[in-house]
C-alpha atoms as a PDB file:
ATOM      1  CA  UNK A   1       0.000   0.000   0.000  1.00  0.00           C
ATOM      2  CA  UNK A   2       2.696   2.930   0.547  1.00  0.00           C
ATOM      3  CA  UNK A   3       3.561   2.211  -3.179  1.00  0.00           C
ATOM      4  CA  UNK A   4       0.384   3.425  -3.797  1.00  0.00           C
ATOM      5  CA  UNK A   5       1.537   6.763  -2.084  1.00  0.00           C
ATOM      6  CA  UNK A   6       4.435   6.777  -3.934  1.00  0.00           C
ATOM      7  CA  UNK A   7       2.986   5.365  -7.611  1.00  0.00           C
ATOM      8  CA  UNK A   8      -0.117   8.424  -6.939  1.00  0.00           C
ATOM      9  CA  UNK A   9       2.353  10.719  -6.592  1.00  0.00           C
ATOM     10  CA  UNK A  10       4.904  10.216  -9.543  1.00  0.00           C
ATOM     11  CA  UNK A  11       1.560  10.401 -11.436  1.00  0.00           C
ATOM     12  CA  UNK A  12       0.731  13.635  -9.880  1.00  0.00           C
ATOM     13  CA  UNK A  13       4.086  15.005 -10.373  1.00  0.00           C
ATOM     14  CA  UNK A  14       3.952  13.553 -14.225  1.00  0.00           C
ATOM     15  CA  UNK A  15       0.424  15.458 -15.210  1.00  0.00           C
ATOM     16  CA  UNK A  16       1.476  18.165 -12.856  1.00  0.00           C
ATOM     17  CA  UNK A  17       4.773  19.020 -15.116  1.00  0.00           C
ATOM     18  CA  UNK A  18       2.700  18.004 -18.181  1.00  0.00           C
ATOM     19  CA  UNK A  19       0.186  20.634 -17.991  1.00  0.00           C
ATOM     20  CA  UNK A  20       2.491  23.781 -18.599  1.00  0.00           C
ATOM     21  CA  UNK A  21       4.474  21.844 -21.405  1.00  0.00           C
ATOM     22  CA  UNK A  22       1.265  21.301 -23.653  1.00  0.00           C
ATOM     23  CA  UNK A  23       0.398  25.122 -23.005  1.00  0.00           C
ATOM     24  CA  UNK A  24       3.636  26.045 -23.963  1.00  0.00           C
ATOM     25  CA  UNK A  25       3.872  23.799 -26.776  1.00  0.00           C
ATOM     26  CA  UNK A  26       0.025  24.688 -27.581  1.00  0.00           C
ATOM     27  CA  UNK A  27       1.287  28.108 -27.931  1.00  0.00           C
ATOM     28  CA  UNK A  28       4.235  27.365 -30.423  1.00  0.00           C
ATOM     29  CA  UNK A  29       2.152  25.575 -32.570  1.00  0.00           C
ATOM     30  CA  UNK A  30      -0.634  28.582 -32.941  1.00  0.00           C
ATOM     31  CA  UNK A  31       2.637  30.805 -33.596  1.00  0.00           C
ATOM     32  CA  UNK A  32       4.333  28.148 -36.080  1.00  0.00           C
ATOM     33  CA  UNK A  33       0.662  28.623 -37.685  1.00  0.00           C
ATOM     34  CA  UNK A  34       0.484  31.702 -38.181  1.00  0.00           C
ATOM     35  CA  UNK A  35       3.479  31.457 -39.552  1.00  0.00           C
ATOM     36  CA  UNK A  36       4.506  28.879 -41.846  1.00  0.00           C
ATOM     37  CA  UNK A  37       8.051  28.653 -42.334  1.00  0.00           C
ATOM     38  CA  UNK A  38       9.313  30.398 -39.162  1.00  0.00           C
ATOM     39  CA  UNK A  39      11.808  28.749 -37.259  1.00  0.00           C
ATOM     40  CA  UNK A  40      10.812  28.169 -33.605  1.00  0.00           C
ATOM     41  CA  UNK A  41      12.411  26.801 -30.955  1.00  0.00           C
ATOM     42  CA  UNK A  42      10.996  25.933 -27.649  1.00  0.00           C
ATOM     43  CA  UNK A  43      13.649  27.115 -25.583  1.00  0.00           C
ATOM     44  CA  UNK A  44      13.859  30.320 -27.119  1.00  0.00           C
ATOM     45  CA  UNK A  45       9.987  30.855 -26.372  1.00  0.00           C
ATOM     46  CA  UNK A  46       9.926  29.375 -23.052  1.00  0.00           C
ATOM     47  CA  UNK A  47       9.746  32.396 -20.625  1.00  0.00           C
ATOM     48  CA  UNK A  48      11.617  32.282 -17.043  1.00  0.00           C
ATOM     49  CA  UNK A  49       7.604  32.217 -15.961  1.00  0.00           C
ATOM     50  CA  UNK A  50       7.015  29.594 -17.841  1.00  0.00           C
ATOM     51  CA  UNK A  51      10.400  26.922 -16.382  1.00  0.00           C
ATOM     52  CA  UNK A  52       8.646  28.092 -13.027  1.00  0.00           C
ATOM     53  CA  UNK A  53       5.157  27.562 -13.831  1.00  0.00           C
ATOM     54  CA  UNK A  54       5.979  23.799 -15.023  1.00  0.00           C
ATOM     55  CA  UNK A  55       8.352  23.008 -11.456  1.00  0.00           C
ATOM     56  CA  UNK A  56       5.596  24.763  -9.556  1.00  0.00           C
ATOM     57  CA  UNK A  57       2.755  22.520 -10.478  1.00  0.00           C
ATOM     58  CA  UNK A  58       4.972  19.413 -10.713  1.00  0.00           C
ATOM     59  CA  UNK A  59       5.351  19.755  -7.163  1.00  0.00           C
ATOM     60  CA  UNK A  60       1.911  21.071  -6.649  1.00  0.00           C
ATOM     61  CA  UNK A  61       1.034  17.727  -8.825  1.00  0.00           C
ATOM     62  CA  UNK A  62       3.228  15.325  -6.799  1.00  0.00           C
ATOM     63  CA  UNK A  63       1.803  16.807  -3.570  1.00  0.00           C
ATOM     64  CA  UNK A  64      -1.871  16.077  -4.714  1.00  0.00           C
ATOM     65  CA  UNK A  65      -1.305  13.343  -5.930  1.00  0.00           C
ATOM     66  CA  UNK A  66       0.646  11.783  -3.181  1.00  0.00           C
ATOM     67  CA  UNK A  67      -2.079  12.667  -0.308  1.00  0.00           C
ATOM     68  CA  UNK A  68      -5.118  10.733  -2.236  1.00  0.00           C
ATOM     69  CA  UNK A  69      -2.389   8.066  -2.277  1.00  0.00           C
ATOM     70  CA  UNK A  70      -1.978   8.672   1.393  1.00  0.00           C
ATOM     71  CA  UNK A  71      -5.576   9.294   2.128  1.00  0.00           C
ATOM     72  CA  UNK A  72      -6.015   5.682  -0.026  1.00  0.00           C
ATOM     73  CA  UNK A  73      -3.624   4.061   1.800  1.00  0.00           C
ATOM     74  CA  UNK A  74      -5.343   5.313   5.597  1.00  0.00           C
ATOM     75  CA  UNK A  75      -8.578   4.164   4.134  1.00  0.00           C
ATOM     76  CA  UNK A  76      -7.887   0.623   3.323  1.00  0.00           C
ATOM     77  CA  UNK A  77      -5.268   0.063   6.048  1.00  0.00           C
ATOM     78  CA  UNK A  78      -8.701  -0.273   8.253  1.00  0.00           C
END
């Protein structure tokens, strides 16, 4: 059962950091649209808000995720 803490929280910490990548790559691909042939990197449209946006929920993911694991794990200890 406390894998199921940890397992629930990779998996929070996973969508948590995958959230802000698919905006930011959602964004590139509206730019690379409007623009057909323009060369764009993600690193060079990533933002210092964005790097903290994507550690922020990752943790903020990883937390959630690994107190339903915890709260899971309390529940069927009983």
């Amino acid at each position: 059962m406390k894998r199921l803490v940890v397992v629930l929280g990779v998996i929070g910490l996973l969508i948590g950091c995958f959230l802000p990548v698919f905006s930011i790559l959602w964004e590139l691909s509206e730019i690379r649209g409007a623009c057909q042939d323009c060369p764009v990197n993600f690193w060079k449209n990533t933002t210092y808000s964005d790097i903290v946006n994507i550690i922020l929920y990752g943790i903020v993911g990883g937390l959630i995720g690994g107190s339903i694991g915890l709260v899971m794990y309390k529940l069927f200890k009983k």
